[in-house]
PDB file of N, CA and C in Angstrom:
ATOM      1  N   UNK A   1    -126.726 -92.416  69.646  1.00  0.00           N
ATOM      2  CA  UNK A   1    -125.953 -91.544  70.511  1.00  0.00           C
ATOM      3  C   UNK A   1    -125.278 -90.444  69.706  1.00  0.00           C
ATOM      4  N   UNK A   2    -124.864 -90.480  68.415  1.00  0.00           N
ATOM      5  CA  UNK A   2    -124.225 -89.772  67.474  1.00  0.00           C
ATOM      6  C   UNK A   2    -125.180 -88.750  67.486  1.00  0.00           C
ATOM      7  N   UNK A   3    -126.365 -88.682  67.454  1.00  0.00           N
ATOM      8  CA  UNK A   3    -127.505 -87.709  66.884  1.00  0.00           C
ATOM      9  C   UNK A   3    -127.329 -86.924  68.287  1.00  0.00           C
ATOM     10  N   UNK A   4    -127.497 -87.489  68.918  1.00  0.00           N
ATOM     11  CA  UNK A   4    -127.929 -86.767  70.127  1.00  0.00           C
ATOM     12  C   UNK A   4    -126.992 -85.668  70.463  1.00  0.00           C
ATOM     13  N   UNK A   5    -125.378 -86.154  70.280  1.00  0.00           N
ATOM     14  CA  UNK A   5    -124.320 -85.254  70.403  1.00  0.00           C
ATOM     15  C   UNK A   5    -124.338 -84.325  69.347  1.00  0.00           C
ATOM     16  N   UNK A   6    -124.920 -84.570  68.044  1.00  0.00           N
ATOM     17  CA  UNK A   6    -124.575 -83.674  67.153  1.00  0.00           C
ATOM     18  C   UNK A   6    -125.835 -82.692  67.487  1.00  0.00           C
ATOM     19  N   UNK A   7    -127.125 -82.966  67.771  1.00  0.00           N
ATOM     20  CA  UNK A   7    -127.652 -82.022  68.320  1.00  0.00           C
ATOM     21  C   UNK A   7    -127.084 -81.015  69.640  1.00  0.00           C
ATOM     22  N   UNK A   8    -126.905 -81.373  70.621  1.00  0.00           N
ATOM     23  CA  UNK A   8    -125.936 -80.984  71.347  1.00  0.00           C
ATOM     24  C   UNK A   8    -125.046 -80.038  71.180  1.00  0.00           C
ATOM     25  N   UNK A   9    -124.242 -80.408  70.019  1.00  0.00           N
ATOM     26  CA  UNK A   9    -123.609 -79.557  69.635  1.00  0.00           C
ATOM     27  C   UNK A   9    -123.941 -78.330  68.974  1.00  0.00           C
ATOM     28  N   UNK A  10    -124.897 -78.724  67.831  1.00  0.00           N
ATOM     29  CA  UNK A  10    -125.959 -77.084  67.340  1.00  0.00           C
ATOM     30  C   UNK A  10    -126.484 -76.352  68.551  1.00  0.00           C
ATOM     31  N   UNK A  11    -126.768 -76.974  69.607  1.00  0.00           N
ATOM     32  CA  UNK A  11    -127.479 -76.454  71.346  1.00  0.00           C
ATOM     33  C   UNK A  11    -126.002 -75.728  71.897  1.00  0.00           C
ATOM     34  N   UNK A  12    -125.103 -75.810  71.585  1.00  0.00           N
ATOM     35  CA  UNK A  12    -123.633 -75.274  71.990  1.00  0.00           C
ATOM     36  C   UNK A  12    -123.729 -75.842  73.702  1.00  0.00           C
ATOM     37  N   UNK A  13    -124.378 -77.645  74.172  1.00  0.00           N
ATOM     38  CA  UNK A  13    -124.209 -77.925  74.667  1.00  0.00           C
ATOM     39  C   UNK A  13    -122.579 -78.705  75.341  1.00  0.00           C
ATOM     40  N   UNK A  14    -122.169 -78.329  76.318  1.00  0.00           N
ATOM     41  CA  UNK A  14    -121.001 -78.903  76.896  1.00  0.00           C
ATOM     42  C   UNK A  14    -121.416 -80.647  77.203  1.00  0.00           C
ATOM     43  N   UNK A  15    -121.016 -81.881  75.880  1.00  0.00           N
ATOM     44  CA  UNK A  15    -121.497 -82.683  76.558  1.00  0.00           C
ATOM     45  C   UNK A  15    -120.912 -83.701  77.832  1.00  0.00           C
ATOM     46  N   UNK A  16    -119.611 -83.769  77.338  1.00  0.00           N
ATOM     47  CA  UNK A  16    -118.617 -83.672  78.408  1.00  0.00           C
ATOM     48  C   UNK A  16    -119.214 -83.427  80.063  1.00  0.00           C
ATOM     49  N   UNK A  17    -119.448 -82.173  80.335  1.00  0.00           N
ATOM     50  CA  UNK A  17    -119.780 -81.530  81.695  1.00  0.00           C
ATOM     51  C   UNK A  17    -121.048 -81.838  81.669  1.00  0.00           C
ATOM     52  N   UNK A  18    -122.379 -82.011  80.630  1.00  0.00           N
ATOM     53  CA  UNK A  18    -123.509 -82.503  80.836  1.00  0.00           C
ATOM     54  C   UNK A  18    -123.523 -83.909  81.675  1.00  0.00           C
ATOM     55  N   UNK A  19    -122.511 -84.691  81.057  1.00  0.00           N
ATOM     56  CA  UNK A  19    -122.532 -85.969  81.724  1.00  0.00           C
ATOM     57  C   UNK A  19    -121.666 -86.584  82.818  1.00  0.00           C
ATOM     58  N   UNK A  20    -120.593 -85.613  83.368  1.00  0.00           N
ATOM     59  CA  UNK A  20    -119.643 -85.215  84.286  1.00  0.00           C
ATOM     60  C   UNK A  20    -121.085 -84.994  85.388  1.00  0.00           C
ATOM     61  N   UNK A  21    -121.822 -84.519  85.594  1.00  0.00           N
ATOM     62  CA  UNK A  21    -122.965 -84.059  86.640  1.00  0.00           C
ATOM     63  C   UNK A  21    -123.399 -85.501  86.923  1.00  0.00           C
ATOM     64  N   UNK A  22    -123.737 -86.717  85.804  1.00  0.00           N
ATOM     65  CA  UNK A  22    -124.166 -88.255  86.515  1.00  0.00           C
ATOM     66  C   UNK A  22    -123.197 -89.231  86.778  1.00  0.00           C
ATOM     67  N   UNK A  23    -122.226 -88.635  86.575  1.00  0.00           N
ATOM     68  CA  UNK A  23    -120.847 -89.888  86.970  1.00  0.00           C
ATOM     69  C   UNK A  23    -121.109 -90.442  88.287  1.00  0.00           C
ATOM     70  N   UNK A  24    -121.779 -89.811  88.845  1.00  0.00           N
ATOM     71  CA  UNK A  24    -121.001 -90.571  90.076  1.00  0.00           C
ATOM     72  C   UNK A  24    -122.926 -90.542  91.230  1.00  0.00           C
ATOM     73  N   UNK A  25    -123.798 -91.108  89.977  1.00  0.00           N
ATOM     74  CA  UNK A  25    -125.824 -91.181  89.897  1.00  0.00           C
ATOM     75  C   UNK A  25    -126.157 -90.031  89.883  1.00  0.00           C
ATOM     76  N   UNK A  26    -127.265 -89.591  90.334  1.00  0.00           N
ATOM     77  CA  UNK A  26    -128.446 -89.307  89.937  1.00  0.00           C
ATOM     78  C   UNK A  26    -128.128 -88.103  91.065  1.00  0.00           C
ATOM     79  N   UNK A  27    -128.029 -86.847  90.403  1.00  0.00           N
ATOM     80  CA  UNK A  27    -127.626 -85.552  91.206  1.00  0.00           C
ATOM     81  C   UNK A  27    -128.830 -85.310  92.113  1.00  0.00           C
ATOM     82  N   UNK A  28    -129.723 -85.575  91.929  1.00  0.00           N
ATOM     83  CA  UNK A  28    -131.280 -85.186  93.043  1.00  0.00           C
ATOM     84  C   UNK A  28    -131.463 -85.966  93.919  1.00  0.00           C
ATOM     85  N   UNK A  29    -131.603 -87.253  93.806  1.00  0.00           N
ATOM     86  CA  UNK A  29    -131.542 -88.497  94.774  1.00  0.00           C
ATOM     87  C   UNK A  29    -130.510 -89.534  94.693  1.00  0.00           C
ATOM     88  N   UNK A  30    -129.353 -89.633  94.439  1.00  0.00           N
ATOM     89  CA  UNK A  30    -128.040 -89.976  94.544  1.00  0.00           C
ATOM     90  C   UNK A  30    -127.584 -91.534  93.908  1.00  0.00           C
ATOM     91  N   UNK A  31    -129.127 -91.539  93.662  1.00  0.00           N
ATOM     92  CA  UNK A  31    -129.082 -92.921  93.036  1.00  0.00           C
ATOM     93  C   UNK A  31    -128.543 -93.617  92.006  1.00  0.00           C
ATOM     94  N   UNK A  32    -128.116 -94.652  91.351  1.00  0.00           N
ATOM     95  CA  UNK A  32    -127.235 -95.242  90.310  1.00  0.00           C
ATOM     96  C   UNK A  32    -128.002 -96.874  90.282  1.00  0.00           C
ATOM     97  N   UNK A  33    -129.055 -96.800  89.063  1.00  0.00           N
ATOM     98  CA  UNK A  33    -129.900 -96.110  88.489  1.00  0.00           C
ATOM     99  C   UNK A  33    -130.508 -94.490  89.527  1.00  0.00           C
ATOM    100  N   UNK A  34    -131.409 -93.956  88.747  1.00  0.00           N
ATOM    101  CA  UNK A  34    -131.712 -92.553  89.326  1.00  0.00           C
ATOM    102  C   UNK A  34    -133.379 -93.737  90.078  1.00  0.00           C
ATOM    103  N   UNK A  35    -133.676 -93.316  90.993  1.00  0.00           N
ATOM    104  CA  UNK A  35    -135.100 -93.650  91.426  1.00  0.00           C
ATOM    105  C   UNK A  35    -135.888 -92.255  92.333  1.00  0.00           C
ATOM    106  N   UNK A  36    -135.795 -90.993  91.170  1.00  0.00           N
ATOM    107  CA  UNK A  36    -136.462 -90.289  91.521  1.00  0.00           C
ATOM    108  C   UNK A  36    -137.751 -90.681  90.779  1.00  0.00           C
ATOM    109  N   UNK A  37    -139.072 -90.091  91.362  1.00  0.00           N
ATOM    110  CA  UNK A  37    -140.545 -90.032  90.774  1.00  0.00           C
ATOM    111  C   UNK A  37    -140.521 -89.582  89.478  1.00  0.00           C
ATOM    112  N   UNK A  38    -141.125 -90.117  88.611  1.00  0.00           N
ATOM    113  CA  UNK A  38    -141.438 -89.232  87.281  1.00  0.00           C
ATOM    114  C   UNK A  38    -142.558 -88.641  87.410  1.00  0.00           C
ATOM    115  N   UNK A  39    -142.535 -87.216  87.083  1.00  0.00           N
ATOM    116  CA  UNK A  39    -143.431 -86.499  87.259  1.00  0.00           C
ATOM    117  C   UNK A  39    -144.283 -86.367  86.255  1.00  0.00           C
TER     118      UNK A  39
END
């Protein structure tokens, strides 16, 4: 998880607000797990 944020961070990603969007499942189909299709 460390890597991922520190990439993130070189991306001048917000990760905070990246993961503020699944708090509360899966923004497309509302789900918690997500059970949209993988495409």
């Amino acid at each position: 998880l460390a890597w991922l944020c520190s990439v993130a961070d070189l991306l001048r990603v917000d990760v905070d607000e990246a993961a503020s969007r699944y708090a509360n499942g899966c923004p497309k189909c509302g789900g918690k797990p997500c059970r949209c299709a993988i495409r």
